[in-house]
Protein backbone atom coordinates (compact mmCIF):
# COMPACT_ATOMS: atom_id res chain seq x y z
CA UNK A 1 2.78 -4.79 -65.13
CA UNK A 2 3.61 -2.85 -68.55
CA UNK A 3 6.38 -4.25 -71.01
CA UNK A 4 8.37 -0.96 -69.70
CA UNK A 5 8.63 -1.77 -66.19
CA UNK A 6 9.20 -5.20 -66.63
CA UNK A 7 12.56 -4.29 -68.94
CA UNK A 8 13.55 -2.13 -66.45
CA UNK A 9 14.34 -4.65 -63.96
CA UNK A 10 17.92 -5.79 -64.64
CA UNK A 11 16.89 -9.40 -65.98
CA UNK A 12 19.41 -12.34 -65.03
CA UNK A 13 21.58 -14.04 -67.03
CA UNK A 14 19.57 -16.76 -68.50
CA UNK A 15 22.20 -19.76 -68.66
CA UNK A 16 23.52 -18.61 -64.92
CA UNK A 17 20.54 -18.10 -63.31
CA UNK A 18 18.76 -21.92 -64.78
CA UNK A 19 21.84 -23.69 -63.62
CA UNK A 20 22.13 -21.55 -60.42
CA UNK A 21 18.59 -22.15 -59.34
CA UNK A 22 18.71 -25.98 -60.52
CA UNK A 23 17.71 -26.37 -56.56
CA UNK A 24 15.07 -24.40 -56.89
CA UNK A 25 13.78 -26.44 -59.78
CA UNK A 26 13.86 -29.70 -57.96
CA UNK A 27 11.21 -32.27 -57.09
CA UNK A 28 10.39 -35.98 -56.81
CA UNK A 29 9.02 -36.28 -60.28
CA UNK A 30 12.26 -34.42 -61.72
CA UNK A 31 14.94 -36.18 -59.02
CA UNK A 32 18.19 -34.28 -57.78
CA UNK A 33 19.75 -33.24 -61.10
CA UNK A 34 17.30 -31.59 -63.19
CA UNK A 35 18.10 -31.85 -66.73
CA UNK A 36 15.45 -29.87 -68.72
CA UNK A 37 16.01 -31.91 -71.85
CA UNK A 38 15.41 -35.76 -70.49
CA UNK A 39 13.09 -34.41 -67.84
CA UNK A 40 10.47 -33.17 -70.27
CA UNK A 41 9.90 -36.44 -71.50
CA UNK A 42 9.19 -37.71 -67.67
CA UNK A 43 6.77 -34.54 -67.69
CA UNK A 44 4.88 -35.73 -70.55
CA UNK A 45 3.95 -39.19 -69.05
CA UNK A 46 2.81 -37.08 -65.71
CA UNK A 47 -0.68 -37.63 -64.77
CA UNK A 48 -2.32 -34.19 -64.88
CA UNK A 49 -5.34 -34.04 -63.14
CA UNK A 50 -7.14 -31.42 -65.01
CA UNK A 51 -9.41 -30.10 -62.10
CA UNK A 52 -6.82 -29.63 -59.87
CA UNK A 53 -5.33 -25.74 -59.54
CA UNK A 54 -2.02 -25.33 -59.54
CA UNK A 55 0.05 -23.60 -56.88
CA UNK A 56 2.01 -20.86 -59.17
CA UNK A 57 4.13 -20.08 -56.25
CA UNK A 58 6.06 -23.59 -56.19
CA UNK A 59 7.82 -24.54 -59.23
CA UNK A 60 8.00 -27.84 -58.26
CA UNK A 61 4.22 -27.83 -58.88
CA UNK A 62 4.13 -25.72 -62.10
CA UNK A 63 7.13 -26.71 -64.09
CA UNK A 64 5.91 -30.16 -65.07
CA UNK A 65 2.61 -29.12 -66.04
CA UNK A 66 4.40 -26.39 -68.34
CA UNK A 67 6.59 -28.46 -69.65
CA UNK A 68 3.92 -30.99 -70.53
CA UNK A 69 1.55 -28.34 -72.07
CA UNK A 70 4.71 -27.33 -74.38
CA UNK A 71 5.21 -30.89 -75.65
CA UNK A 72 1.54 -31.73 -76.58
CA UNK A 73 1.30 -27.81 -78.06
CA UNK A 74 4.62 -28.90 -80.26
CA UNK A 75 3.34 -31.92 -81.69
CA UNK A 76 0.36 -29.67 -83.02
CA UNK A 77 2.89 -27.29 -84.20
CA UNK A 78 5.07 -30.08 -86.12
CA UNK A 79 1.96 -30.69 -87.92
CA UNK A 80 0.49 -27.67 -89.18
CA UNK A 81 2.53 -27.08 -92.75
CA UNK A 82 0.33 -23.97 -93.53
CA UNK A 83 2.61 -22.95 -96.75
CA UNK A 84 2.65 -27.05 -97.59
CA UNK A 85 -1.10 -26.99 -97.70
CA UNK A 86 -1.86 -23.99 -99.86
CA UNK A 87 0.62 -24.78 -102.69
CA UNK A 88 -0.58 -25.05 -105.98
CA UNK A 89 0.58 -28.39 -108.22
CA UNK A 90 3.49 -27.90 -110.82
CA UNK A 91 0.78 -28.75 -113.42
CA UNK A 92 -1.24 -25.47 -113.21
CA UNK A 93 1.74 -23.91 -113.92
CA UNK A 94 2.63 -25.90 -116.88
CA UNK A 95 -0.51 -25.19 -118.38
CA UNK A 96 -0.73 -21.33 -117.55
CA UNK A 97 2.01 -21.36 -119.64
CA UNK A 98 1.33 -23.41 -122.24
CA UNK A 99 -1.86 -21.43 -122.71
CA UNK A 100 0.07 -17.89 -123.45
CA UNK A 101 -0.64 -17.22 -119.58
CA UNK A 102 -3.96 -15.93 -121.11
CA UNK A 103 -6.58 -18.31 -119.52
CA UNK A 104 -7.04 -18.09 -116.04
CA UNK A 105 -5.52 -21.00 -114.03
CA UNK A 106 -7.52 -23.91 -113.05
CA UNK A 107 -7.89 -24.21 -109.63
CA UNK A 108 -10.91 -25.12 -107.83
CA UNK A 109 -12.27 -25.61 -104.22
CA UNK A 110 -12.52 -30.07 -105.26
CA UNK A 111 -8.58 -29.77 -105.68
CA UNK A 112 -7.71 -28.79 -101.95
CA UNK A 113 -9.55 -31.86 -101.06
CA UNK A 114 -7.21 -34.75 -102.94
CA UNK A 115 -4.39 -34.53 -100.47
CA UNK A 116 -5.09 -36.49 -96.83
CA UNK A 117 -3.50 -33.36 -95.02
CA UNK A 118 -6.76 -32.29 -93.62
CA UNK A 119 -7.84 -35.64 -91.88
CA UNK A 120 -6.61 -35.46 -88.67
CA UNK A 121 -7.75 -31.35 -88.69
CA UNK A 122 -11.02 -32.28 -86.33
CA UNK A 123 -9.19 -34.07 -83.82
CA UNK A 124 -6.72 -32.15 -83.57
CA UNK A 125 -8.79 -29.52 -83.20
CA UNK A 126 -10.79 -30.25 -80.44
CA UNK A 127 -7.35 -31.86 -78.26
CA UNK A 128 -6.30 -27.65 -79.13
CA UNK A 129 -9.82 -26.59 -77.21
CA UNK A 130 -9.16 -29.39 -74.43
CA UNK A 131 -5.68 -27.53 -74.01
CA UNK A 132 -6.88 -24.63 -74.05
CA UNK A 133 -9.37 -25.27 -71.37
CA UNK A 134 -6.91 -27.30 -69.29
CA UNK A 135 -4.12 -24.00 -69.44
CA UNK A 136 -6.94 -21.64 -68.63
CA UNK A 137 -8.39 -23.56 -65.58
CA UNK A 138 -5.05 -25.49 -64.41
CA UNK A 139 -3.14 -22.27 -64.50
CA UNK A 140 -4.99 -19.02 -64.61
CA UNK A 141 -5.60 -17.38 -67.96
CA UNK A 142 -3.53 -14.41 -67.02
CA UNK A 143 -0.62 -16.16 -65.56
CA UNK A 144 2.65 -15.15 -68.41
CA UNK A 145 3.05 -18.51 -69.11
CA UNK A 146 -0.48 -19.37 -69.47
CA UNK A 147 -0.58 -16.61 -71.80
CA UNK A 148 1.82 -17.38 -73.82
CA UNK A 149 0.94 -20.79 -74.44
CA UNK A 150 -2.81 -20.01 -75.05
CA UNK A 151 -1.51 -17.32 -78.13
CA UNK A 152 -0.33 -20.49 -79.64
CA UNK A 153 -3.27 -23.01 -78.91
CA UNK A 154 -5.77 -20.23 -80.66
CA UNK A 155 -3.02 -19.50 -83.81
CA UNK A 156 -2.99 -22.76 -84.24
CA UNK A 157 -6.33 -23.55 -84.07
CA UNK A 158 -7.27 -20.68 -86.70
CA UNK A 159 -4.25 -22.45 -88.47
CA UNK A 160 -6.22 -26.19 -88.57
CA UNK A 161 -9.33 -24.13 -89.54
CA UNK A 162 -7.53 -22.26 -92.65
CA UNK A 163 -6.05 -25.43 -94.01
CA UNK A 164 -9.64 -26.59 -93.54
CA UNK A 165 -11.33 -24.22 -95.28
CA UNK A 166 -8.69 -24.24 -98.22
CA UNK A 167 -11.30 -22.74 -101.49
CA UNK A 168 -13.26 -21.02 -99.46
CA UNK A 169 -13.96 -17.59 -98.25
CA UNK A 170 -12.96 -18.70 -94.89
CA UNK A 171 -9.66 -19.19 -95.71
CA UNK A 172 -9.20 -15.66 -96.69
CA UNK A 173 -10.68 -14.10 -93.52
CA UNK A 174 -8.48 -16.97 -91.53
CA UNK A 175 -5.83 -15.86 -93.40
CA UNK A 176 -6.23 -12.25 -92.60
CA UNK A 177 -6.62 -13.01 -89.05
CA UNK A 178 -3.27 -14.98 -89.00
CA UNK A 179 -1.09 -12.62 -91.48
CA UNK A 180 -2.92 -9.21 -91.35
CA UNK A 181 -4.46 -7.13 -94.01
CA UNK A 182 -3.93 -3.67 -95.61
CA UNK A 183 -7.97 -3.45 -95.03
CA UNK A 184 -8.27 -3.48 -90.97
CA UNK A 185 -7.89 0.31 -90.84
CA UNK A 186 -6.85 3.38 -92.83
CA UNK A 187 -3.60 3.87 -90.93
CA UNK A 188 -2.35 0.38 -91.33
CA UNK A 189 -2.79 0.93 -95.32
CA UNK A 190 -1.10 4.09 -95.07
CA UNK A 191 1.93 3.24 -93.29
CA UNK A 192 2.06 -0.14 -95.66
CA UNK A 193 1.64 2.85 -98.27
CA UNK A 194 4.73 4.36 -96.71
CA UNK A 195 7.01 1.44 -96.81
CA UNK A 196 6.21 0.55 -100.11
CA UNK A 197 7.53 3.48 -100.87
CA UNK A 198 10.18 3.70 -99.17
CA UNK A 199 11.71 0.25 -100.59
CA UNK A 200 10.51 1.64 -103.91
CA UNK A 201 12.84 4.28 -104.08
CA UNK A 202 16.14 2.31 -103.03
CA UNK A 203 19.21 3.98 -104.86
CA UNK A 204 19.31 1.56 -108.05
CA UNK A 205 22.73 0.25 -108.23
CA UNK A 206 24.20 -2.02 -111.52
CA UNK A 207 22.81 -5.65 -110.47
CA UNK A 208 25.30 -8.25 -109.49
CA UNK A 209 25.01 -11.65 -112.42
CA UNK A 210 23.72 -14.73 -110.64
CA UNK A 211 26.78 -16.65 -110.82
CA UNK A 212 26.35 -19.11 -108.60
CA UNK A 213 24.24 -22.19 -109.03
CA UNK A 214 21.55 -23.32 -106.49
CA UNK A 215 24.67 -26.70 -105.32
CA UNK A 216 26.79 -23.60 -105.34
CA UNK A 217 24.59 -21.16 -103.00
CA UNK A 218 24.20 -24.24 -100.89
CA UNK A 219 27.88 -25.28 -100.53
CA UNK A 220 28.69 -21.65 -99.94
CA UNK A 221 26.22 -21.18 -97.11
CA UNK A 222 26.92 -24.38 -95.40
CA UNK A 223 30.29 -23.29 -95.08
CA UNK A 224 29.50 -19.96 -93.89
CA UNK A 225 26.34 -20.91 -91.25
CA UNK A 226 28.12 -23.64 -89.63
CA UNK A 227 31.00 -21.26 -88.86
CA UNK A 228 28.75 -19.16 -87.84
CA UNK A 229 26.64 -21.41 -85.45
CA UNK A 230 30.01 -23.25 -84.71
CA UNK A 231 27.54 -26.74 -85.61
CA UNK A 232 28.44 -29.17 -88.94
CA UNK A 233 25.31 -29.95 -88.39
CA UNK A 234 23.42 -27.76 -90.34
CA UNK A 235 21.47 -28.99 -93.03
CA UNK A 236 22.19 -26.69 -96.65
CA UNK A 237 20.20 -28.49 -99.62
CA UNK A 238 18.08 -27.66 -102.64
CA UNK A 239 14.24 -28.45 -103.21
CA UNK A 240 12.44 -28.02 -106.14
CA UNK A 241 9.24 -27.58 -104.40
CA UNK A 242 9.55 -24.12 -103.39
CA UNK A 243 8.23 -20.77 -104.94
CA UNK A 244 10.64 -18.78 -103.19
CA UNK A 245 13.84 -18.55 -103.54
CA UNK A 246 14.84 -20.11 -100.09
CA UNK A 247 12.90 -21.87 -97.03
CA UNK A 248 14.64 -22.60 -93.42
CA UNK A 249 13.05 -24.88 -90.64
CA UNK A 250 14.66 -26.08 -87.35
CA UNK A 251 18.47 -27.17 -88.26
CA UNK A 252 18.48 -26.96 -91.85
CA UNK A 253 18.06 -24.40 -95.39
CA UNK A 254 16.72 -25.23 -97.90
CA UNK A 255 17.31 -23.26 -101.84
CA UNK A 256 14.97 -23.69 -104.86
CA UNK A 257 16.48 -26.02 -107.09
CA UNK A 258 16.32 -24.35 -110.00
CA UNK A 259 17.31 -20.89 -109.18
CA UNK A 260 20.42 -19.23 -109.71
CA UNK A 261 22.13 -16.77 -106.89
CA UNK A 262 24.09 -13.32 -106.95
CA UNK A 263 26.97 -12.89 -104.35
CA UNK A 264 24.39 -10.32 -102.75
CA UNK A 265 21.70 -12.42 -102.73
CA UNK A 266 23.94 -14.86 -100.85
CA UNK A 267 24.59 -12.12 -98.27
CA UNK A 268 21.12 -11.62 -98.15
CA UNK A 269 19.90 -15.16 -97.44
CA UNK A 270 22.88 -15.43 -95.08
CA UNK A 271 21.32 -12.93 -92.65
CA UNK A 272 17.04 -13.81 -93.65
CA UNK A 273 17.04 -17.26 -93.74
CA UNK A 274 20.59 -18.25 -91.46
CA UNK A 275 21.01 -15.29 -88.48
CA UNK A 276 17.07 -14.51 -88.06
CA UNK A 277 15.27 -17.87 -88.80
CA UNK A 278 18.00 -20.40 -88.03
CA UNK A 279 19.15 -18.20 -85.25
CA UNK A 280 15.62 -18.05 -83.44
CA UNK A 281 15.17 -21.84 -84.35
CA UNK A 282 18.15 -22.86 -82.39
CA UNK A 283 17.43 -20.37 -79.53
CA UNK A 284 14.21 -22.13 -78.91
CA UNK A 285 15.79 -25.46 -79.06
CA UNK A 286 17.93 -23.89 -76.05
CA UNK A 287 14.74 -23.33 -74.09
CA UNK A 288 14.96 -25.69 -71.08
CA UNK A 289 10.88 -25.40 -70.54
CA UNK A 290 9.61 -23.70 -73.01
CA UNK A 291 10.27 -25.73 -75.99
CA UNK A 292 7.89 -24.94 -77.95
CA UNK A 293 9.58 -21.81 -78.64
CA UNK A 294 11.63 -23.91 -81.11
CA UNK A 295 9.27 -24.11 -83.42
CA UNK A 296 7.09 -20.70 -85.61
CA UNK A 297 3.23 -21.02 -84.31
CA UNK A 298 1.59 -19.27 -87.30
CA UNK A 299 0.53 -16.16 -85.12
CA UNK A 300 4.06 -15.61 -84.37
CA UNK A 301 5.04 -15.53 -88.70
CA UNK A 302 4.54 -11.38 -88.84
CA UNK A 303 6.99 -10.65 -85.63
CA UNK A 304 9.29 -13.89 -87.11
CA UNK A 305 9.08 -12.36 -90.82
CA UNK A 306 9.67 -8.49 -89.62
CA UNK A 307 12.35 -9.70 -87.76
CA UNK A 308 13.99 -11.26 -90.55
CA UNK A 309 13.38 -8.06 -92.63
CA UNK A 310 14.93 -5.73 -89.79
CA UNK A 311 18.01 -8.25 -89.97
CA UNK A 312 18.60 -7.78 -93.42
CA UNK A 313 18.23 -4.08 -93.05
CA UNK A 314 20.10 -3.81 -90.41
CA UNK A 315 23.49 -6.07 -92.05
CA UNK A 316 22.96 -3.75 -95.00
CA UNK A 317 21.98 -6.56 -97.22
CA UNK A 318 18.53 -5.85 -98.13
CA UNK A 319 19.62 -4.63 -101.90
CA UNK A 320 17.78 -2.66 -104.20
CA UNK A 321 16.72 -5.81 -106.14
CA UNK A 322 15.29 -7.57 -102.90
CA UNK A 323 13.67 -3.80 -101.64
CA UNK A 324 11.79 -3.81 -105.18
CA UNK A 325 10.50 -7.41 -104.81
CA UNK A 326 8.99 -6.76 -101.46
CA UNK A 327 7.32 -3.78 -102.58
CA UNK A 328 5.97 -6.18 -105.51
CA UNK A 329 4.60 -8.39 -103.37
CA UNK A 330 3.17 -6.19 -101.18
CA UNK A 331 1.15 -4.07 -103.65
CA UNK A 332 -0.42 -7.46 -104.99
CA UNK A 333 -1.08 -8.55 -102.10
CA UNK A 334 -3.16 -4.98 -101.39
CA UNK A 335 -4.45 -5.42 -105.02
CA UNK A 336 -6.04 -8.57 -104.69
CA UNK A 337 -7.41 -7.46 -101.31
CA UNK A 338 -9.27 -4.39 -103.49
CA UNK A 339 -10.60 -7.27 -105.71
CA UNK A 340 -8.03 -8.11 -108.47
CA UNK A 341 -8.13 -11.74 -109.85
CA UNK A 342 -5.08 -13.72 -110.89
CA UNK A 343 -4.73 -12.04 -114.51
CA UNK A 344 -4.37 -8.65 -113.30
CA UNK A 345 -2.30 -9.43 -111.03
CA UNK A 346 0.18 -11.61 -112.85
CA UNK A 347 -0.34 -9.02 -115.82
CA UNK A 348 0.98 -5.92 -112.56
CA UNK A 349 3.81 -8.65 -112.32
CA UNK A 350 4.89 -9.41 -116.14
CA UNK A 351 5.04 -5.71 -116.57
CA UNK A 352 7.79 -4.98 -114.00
CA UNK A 353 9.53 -8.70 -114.60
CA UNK A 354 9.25 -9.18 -118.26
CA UNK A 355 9.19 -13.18 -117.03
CA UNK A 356 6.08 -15.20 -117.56
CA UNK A 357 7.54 -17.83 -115.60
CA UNK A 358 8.39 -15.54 -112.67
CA UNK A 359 5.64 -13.61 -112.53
CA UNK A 360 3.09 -16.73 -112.57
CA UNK A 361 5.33 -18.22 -109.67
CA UNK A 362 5.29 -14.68 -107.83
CA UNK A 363 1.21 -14.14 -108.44
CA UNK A 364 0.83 -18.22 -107.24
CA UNK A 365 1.62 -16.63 -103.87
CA UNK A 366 -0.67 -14.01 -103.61
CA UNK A 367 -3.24 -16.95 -104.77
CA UNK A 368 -2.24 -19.66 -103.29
CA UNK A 369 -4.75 -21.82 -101.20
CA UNK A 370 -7.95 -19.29 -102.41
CA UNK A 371 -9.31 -19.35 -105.59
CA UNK A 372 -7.67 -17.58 -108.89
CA UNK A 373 -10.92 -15.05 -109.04
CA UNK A 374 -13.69 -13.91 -106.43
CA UNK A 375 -12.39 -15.04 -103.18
CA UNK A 376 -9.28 -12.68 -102.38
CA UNK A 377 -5.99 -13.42 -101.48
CA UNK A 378 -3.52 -15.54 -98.65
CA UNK A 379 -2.04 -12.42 -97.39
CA UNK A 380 0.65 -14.44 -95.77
CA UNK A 381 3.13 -11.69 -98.12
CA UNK A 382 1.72 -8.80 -96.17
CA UNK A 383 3.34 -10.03 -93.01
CA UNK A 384 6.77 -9.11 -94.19
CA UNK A 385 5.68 -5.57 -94.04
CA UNK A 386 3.09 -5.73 -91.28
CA UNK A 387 5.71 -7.38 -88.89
CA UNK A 388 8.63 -5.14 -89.66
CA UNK A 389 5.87 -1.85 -88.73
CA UNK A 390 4.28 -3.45 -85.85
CA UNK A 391 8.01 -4.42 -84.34
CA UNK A 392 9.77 -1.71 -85.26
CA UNK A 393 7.04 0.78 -83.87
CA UNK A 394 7.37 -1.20 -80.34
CA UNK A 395 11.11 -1.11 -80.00
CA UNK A 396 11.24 2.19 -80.74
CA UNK A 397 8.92 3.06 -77.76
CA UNK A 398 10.94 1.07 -75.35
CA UNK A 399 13.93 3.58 -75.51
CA UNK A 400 16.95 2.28 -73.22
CA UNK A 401 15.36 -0.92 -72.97
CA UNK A 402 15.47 -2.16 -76.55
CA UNK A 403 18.29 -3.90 -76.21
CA UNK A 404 17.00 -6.50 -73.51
CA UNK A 405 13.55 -6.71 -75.69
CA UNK A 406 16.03 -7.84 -78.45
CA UNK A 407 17.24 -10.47 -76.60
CA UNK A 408 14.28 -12.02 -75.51
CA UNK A 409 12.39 -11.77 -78.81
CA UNK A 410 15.25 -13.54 -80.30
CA UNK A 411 14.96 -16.21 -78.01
CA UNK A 412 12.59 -18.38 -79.80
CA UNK A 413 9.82 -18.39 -82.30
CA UNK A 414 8.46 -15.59 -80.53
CA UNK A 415 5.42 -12.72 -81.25
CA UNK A 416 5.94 -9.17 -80.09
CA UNK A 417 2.76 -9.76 -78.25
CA UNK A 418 4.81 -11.99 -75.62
CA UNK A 419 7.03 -9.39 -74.86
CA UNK A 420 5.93 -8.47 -71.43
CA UNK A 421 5.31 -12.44 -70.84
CA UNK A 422 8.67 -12.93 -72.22
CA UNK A 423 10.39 -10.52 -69.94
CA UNK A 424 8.22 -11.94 -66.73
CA UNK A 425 9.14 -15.50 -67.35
CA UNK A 426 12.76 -14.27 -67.57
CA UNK A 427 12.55 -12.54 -64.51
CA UNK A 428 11.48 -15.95 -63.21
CA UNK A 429 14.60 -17.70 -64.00
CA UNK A 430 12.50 -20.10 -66.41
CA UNK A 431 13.07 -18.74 -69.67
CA UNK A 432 16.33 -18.11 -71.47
CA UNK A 433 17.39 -15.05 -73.25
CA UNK A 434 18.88 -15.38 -76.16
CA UNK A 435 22.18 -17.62 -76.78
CA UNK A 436 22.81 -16.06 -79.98
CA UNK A 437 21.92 -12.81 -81.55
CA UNK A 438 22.62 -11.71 -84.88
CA UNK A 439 25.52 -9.52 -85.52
CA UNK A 440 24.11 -6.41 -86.75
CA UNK A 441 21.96 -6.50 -83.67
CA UNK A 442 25.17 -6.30 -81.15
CA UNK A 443 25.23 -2.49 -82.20
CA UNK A 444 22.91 -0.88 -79.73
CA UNK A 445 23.26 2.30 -81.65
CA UNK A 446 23.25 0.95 -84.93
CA UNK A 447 19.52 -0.32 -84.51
CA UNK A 448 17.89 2.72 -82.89
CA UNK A 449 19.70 4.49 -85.88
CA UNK A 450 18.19 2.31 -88.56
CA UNK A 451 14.78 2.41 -86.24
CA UNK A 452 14.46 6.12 -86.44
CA UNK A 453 15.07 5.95 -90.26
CA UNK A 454 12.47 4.01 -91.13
CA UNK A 455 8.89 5.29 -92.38
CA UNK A 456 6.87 2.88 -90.18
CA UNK A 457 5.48 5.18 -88.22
């Protein structure tokens, strides 16, 4: 069944129809009062027999193997740091700099290999194949939950294999296969082309002085996410091991430490980092069997990122500042892809920026976890732009039934390739919609508006 017939269907209420059906969902392994968050550790303990078909038409028999798959897929998930991995040490910086930024930096394939993250990679790796199998065989390879969990067993596998083959050109074809590239056909370059342009030619307006310190920006956000979430839990803080300017994970934010922050770029962060990433993080906590939801498998970053991107857009925070940044990054990106090395790129940067500093930190990411010449680049940046095409060419096409789509791709760390999965699970009474959507996005008319305006056709 297509993604448009399934949307069709008048989907229920997610929180309703879970605690409605909680009869339906019962069974001697779960007891009398199912309770989706203690249950799932019972699940995990089950004994799966990994011959044995399941019988998809009693959820007593499938809900415990799902449930079980989604905890040992998450504790994959909690371990692949792909952006942790690739980051280059504060000393090649130090000494770019202290070199006139005229010596290309000194990174080699032997410095990937210092840090222990890569040791458990082979096991790992082959308990993701034994998965794999196990969903495939257990389940059906084209059952919607089977396929949804099997997206996220082979991202993360590429994921391991990437992190693995840090130096190497492996890593950028990994990467590519992960994030995208401008170089998979003509028409992805040109509409890239197009919405580099567009964000190019963004109305200048006066910039706004960074008044606010990064203790500041945090305070300030704090106050305004936990409102927002209606949760003091919510974790605000600085790190000085970022090169952006912000970073959110499951429950918390966190702001480069020594940055400093415009009232717009506040705004801006408010809806990237707090509605869109925060928002989806705590949606997938919400799941009650698909868990794993809660946290970004690396195939899902380009739908996660373009959602982020269509958030800001859509709140009318994406300033002209921000709009010229992205089209920075994604020309560089598309450079180094042609063959630029680190120099010509961080000289394309220092020309626009006028910031050695900045521009080495900004060119680091194009770089980061290849080599500074001959390999190519982690085209992890291109995913702001590919994501933002790729979803915003889908919704438009689904006409009247956006608006449902919305809700279930904000349910979770979600791809737009789960869609139709997403919306057949749903249907199911198994997977919740989403608890909370950000506020631009309760303006039905507002987003096809903003949709038909933009050049990612």
């Amino acid at each position: 069944m297509g993604v448009t017939s399934l949307l069709t269907a008048e989907p229920p209420s997610a929180n309703s129809t879970l605690l409605a059906d909680a009869t339906s969902l019962e069974a001697p392994l779960m007891g009398n009062s199912f309770n989706p968050r203690t249950n799932i550790r019972a699940a995990l303990a089950l004994p799966l027999p990994p011959s044995e078909r399941i019988d998809t038409s009693k959820r007593a028999d499938y809900l415990p193997a799902i449930q079980n798959w989604n905890g040992r897929l998450g504790q994959h998930l909690r371990y692949i740091r792909v952006l942790e991995a690739v980051r280059w040490s504060d000393s090649v910086e130090h000494e770019f700099l202290a070199f006139g930024c005229r010596e290309m930096p000194q990174v080699t394939r032997d410095d990937y290999r210092t840090s222990d993250i890569a040791v458990e990679i082979p096991e790992r790796l082959a308990d993701l194949r034994r998965l794999e199998r196990e969903i495939s065989r257990r389940l059906g390879a084209e059952h919607p939950a089977a396929r949804l969990l099997l997206r996220r067993c082979r991202s993360s596998q590429a994921a391991l294999r990437l992190i693995a083959g840090r130096g190497t050109s492996e890593f950028v074809w990994l990467s590519r296969e992960l994030y995208g590239s401008s170089l998979n056909s003509r028409t992805i370059r040109e509409r890239l082309l197009r919405l580099v342009s567009f964000l190019e030619n963004s109305v200048p307006e006066a910039s706004s002085p960074n008044l606010f310190s990064s203790e500041e920006a945090t305070r300030e956000l704090a106050r305004r996410l936990r409102k927002t979430f209606s949760d003091d839990t919510i974790r605000v803080e600085t790190s000085d091991r970022l090169s952006s300017l912000a970073c959110a994970g499951n429950g918390y934010l966190k702001l480069r430490e020594d940055a400093r922050f415009s009232p717009a770029e506040i705004d801006l962060l408010e809806a990237h980092e707090g509605w869109a990433h925060l928002g989806t993080s705590r949606n997938g906590n919400q799941q009650p069997i698909f868990t794993v939801l809660s946290k970004c498998s690396p195939g899902a970053t380009s739908t996660q990122e373009g959602m982020a991107l269509l958030t800001e857009l859509m709140a009318g925070v994406c300033h002209p500042e921000r709009r010229q940044r992205l089209a920075l990054r994604l020309r560089a990106v598309m450079m180094a892809e042609e063959g630029a090395d680190f120099l010509q790129v961080h000289r394309f940067f220092n020309e626009r920026l006028a910031n050695d500093r900045e521009a080495y930190r900004q060119t680091a990411r194009v770089f980061r976890g290849s080599l500074p010449r001959d390999l190519g680049p982690f085209t992890k940046d291109l995913s702001y732009g590919l994501g933002l095409i790729e979803l915003s060419t889908r919704l438009r096409h689904l006409g009247a039934d956006v608006d449902v789509a919305i809700k279930l791709l904000f349910a979770g760390k979600t791809c737009i390739e789960d869609l139709s999965d997403l919306t057949a699970l749903h249907a199911n009474g198994v997977l919740a919609s989403a608890e909370f959507i950000p506020p631009p996005f309760r303006d039905g008319q507002r987003l096809r508006t903003v949709l038909r305006e933009l050049p990612t056709w």
